[in-house]
Protein backbone atom coordinates (compact mmCIF):
# COMPACT_ATOMS: atom_id res chain seq x y z
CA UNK A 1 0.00 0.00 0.00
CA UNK A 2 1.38 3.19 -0.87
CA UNK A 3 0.92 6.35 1.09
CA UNK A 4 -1.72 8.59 -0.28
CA UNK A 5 -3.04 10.73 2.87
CA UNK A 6 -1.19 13.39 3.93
CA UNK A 7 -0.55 15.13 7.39
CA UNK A 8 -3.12 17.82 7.10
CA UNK A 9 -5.67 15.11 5.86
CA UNK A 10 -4.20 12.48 8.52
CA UNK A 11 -4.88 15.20 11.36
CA UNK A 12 -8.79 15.74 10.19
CA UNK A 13 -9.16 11.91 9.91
CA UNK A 14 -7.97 11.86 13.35
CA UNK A 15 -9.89 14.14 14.94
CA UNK A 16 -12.92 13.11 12.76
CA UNK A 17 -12.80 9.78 14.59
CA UNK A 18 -12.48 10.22 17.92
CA UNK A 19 -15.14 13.50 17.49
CA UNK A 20 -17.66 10.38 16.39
CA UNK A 21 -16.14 7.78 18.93
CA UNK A 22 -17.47 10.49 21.44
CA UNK A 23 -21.03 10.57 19.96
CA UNK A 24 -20.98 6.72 20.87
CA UNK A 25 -20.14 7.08 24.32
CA UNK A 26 -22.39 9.99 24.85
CA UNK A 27 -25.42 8.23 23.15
CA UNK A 28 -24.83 3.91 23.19
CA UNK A 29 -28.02 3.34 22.00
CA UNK A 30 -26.80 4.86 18.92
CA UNK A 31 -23.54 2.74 18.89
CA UNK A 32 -23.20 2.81 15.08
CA UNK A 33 -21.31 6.10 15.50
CA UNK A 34 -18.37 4.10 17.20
CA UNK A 35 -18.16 1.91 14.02
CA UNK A 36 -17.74 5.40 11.58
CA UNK A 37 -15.68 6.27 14.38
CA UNK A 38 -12.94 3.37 13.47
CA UNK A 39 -12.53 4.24 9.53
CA UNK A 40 -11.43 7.55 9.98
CA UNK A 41 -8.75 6.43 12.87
CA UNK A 42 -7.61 3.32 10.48
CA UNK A 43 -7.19 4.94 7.45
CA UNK A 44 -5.41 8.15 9.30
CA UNK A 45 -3.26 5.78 10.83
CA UNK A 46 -2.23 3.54 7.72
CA UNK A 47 -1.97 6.85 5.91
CA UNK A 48 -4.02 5.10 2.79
CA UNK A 49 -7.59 5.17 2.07
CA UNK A 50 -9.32 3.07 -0.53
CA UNK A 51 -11.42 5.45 -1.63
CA UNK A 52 -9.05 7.46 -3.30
CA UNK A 53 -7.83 5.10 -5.66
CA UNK A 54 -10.14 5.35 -8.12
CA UNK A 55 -9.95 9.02 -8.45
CA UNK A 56 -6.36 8.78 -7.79
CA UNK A 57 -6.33 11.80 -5.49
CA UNK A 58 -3.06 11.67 -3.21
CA UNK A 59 -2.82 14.35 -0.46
CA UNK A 60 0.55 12.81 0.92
CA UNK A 61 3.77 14.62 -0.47
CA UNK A 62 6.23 12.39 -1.93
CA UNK A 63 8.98 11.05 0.46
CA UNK A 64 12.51 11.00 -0.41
């Protein structure tokens, strides 16, 4: 897997997930929050998201 998320985008993934982790402990009977919760988080912290492949959109800067 190749990187294609970059910081800024890894930061708002970040915070996007844990803002919707929080829904699901403020409300558990709507739990399902807690499961949107985890893609953000993954893909923030694999740096990759499936979802931009097909578009082949790349926010990460190229390492050297």
């Amino acid at each position: 897997m190749k990187k294609n998320v970059g910081k800024t985008d890894q930061i708002v993934r970040t915070i996007l997930g844990v803002v919707l982790l929080i829904f699901a402990v403020i409300d558990p009977s709507k739990n399902w929050w807690g499961f949107l919760g985890f893609i953000p988080l993954i893909t923030a912290y694999l740096r990759f998201c499936p979802a931009y492949l097909p578009f082949k959109i790349n926010t990460s800067k190229d390492e050297k």
